[in-house]
C-alpha atoms as a PDB file:
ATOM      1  CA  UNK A   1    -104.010 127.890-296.627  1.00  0.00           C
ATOM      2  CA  UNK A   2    -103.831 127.180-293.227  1.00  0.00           C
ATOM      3  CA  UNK A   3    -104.208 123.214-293.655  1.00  0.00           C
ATOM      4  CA  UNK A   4    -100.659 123.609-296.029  1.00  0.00           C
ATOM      5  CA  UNK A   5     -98.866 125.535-293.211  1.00  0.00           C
ATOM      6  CA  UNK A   6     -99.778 122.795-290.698  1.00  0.00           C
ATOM      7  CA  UNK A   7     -98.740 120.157-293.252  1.00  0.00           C
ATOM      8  CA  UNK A   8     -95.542 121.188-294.306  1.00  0.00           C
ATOM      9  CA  UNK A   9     -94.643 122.577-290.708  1.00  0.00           C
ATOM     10  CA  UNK A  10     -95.517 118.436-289.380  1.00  0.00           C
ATOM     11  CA  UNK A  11     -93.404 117.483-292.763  1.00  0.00           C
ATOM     12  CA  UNK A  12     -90.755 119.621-291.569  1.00  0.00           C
ATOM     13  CA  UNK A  13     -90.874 117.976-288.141  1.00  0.00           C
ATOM     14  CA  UNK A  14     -90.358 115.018-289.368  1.00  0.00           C
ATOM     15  CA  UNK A  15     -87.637 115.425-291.531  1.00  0.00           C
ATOM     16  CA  UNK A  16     -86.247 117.802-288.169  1.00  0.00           C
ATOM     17  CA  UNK A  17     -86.510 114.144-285.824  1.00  0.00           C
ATOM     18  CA  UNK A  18     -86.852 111.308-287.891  1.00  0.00           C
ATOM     19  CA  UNK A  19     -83.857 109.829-285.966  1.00  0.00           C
ATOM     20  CA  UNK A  20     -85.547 110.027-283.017  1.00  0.00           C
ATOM     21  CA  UNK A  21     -88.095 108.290-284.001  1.00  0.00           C
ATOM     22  CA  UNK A  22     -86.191 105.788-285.298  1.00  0.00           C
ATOM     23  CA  UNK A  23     -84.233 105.338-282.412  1.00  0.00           C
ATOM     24  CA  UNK A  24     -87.244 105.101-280.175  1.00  0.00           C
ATOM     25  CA  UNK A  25     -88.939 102.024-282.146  1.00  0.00           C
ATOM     26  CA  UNK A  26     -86.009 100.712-283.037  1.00  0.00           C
ATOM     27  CA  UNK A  27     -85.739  99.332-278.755  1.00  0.00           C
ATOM     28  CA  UNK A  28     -89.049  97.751-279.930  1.00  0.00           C
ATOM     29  CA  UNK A  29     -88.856  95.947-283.004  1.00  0.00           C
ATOM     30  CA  UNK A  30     -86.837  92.696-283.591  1.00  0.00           C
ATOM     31  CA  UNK A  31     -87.963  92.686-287.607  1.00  0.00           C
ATOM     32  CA  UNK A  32     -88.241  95.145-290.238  1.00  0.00           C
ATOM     33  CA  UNK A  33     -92.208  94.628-291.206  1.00  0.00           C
ATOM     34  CA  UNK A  34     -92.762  95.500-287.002  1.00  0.00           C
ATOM     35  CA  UNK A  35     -90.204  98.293-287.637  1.00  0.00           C
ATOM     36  CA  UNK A  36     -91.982  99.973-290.261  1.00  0.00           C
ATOM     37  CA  UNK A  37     -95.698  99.171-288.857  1.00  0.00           C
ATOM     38  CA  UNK A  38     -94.426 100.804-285.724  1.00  0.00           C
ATOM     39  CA  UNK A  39     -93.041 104.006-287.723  1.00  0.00           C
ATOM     40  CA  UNK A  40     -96.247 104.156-289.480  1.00  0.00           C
ATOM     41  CA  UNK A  41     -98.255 103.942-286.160  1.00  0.00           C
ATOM     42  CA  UNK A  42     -95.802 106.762-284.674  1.00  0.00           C
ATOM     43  CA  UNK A  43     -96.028 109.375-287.550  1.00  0.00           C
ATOM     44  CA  UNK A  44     -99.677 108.703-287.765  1.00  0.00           C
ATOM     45  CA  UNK A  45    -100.188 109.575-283.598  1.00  0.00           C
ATOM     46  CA  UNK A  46     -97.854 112.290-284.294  1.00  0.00           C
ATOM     47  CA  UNK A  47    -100.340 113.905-287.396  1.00  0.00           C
ATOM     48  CA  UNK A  48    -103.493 113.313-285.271  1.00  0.00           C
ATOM     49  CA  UNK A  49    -102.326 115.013-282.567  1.00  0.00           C
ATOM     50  CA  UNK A  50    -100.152 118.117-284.173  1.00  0.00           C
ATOM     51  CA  UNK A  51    -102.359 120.617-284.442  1.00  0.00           C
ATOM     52  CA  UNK A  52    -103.105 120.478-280.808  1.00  0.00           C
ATOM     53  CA  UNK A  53     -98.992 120.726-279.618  1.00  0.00           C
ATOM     54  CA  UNK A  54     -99.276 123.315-277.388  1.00  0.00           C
ATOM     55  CA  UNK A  55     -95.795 124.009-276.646  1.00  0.00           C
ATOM     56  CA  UNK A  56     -95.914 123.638-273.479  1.00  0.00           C
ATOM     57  CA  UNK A  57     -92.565 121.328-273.810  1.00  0.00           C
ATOM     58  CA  UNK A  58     -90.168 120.856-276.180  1.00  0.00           C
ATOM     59  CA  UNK A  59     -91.510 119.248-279.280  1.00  0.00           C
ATOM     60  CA  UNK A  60     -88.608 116.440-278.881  1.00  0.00           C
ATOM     61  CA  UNK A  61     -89.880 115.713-275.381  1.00  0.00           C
ATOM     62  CA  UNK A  62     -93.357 115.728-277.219  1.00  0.00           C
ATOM     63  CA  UNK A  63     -92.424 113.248-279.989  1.00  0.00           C
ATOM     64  CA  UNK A  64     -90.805 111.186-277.558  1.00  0.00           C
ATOM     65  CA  UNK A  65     -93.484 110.357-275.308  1.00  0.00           C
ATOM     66  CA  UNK A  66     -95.647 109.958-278.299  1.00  0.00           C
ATOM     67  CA  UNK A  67     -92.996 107.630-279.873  1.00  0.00           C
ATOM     68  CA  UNK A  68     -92.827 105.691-276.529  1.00  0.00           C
ATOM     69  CA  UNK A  69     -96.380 105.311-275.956  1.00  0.00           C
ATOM     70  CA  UNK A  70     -97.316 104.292-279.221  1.00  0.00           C
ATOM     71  CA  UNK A  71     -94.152 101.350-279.008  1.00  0.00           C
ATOM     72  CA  UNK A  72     -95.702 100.521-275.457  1.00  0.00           C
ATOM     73  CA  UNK A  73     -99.095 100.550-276.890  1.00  0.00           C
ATOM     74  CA  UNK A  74     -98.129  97.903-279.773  1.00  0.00           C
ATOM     75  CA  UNK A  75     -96.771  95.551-277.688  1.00  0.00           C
ATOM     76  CA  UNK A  76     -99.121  95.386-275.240  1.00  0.00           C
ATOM     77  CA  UNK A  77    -101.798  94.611-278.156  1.00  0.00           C
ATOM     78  CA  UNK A  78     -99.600  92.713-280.146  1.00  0.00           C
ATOM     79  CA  UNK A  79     -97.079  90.494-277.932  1.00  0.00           C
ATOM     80  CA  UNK A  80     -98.188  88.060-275.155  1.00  0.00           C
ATOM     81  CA  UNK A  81     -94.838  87.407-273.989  1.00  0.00           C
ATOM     82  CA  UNK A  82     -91.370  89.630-273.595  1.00  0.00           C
ATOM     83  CA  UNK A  83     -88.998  89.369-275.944  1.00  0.00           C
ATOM     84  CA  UNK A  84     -85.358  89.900-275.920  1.00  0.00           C
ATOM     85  CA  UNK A  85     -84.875  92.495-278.904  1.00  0.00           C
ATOM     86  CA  UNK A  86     -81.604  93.296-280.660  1.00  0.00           C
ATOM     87  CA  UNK A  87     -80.075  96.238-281.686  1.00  0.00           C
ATOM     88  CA  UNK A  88     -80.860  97.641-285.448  1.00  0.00           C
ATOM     89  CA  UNK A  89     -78.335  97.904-288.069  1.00  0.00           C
ATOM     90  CA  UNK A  90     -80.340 101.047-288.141  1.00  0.00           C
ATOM     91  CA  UNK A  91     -79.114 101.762-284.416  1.00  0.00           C
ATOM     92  CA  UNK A  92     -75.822 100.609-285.437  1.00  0.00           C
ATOM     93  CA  UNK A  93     -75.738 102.771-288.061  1.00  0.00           C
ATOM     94  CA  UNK A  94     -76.116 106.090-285.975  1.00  0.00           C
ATOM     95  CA  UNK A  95     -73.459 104.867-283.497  1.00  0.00           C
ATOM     96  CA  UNK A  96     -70.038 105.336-284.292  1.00  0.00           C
ATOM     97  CA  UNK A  97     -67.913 102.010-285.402  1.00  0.00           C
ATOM     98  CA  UNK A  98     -66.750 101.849-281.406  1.00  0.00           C
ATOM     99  CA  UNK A  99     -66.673  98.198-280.479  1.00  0.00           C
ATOM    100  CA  UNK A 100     -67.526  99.998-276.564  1.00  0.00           C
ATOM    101  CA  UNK A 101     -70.387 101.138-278.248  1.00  0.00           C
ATOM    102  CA  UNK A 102     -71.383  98.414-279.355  1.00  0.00           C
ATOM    103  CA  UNK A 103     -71.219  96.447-276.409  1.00  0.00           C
ATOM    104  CA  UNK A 104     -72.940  99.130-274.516  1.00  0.00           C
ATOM    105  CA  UNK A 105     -76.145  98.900-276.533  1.00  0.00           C
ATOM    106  CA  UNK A 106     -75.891  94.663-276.590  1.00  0.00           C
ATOM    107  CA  UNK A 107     -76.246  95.147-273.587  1.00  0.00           C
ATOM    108  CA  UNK A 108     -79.060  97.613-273.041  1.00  0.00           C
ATOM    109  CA  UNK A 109     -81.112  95.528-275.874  1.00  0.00           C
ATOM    110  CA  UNK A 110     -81.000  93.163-272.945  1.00  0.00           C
ATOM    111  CA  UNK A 111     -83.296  95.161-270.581  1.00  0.00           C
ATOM    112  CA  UNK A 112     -86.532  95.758-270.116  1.00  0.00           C
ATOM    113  CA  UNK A 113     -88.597  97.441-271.945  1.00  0.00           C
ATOM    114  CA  UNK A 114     -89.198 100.990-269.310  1.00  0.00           C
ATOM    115  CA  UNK A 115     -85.330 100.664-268.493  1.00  0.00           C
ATOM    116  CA  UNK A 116     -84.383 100.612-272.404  1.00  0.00           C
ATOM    117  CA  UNK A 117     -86.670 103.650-272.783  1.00  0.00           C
ATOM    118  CA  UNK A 118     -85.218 105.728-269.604  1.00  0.00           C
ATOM    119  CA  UNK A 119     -81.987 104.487-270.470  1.00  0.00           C
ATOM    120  CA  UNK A 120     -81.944 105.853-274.330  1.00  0.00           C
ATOM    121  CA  UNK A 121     -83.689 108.864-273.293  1.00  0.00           C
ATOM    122  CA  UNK A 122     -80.621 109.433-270.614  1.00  0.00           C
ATOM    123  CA  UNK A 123     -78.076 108.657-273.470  1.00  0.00           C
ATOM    124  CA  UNK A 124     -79.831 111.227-275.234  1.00  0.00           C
ATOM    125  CA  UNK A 125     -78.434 113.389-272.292  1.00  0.00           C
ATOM    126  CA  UNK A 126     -82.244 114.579-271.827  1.00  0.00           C
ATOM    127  CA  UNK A 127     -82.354 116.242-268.271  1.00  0.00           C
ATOM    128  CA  UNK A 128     -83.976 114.087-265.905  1.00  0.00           C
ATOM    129  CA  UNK A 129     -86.660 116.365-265.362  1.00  0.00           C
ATOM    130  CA  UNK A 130     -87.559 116.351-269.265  1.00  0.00           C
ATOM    131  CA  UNK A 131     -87.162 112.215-268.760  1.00  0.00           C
ATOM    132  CA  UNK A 132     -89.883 112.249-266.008  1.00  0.00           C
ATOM    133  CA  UNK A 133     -92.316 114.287-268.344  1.00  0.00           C
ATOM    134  CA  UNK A 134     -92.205 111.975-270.904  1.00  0.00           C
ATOM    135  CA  UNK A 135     -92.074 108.614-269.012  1.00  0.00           C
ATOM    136  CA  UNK A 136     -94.637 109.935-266.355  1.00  0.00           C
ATOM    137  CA  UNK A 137     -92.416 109.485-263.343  1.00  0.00           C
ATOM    138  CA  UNK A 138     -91.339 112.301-260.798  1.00  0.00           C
ATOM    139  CA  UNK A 139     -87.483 113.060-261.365  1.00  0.00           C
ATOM    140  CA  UNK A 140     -86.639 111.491-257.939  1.00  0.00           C
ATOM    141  CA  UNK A 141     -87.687 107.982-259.634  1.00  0.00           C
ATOM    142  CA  UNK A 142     -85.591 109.185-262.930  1.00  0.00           C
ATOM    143  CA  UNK A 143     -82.539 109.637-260.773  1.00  0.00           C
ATOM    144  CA  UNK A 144     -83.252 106.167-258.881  1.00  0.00           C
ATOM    145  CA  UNK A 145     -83.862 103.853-261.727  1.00  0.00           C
ATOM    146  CA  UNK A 146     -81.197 105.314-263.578  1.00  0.00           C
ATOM    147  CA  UNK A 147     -78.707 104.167-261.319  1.00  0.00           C
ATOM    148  CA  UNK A 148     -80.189 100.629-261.001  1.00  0.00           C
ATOM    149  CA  UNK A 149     -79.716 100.589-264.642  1.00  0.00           C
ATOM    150  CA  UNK A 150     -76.589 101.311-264.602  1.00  0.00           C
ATOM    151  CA  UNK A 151     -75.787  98.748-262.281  1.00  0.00           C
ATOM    152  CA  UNK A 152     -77.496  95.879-264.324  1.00  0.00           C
ATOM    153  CA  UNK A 153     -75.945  97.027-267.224  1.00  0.00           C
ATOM    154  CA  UNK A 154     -72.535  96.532-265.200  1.00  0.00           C
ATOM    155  CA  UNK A 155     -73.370  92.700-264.346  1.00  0.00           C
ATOM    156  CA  UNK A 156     -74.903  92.292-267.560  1.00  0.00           C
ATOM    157  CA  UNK A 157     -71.359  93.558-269.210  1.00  0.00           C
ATOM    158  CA  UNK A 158     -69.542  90.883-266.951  1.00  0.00           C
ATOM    159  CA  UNK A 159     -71.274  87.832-267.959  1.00  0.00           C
END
């Protein structure tokens, strides 16, 4: 009985922040085979380590630093050299048909890999001390490197 509970409580989950998810791999995929071996790998980190959530943060900020970690993970096995990755129809899909938008994540597929992650995570309008959890950062650093990312993305929206 118990086994059930935990499975349909992880099924719920997943149904609860499958965009998230999505979102999060999405920054880290440039085709769809790499988009759904990274989904895979993410639901798969997410089952093994369920039963041990302890609650002690919110299970978004959970599955986010899971999802991150597993993309980071991947790529560090898996690609030698960066990559400049485009946005998703997926992502596109979840924005709103705003050509501002539009431009606005263009230009964030153009960062690095950490920014792209603090930078969704901020669009998410995650506080910054929920952003340090996941990334591993102190707050301070959140506050910092957010506002050098803004700044690139200013020059990179210029050129």
């Amino acid at each position: 009985m118990e086994r059930q509970k935990i499975e349909a409580d992880f099924l719920n989950m997943l149904r609860e922040y499958n965009r998230i998810i999505y979102k999060v791999i999405s920054f880290y995929t440039d085709e769809n085979n790499t988009l759904d071996d990274l989904y895979q790998d993410v639901v798969l980190n997410l089952w093994k380590a369920f039963p041990n959530f302890r609650g002690e943060s919110q299970l978004s900020t959970w599955i986010y630093r899971i999802a991150l970690n597993t993309c980071v993970s991947f790529y560090r096995k898996n690609v030698r050299r960066p990559t400049c990755v485009e946005i998703t129809s997926d992502i596109k899909a979840y924005t709103e048909e705003n050509e501002v938008v539009a431009e606005l994540y263009a230009c964030i597929s153009r960062l690095g890999k950490l920014e792209r992650a603090l930078i969704l995570l901020y669009l998410e309008d995650r506080p910054y001390k929920e952003i340090a959890e996941i990334m591993g950062i102190t707050a301070t650093n959140v506050s910092t490197k957010i506002g050098r990312i803004k700044e690139k993305l200013k020059q990179i929206s210029k050129m």
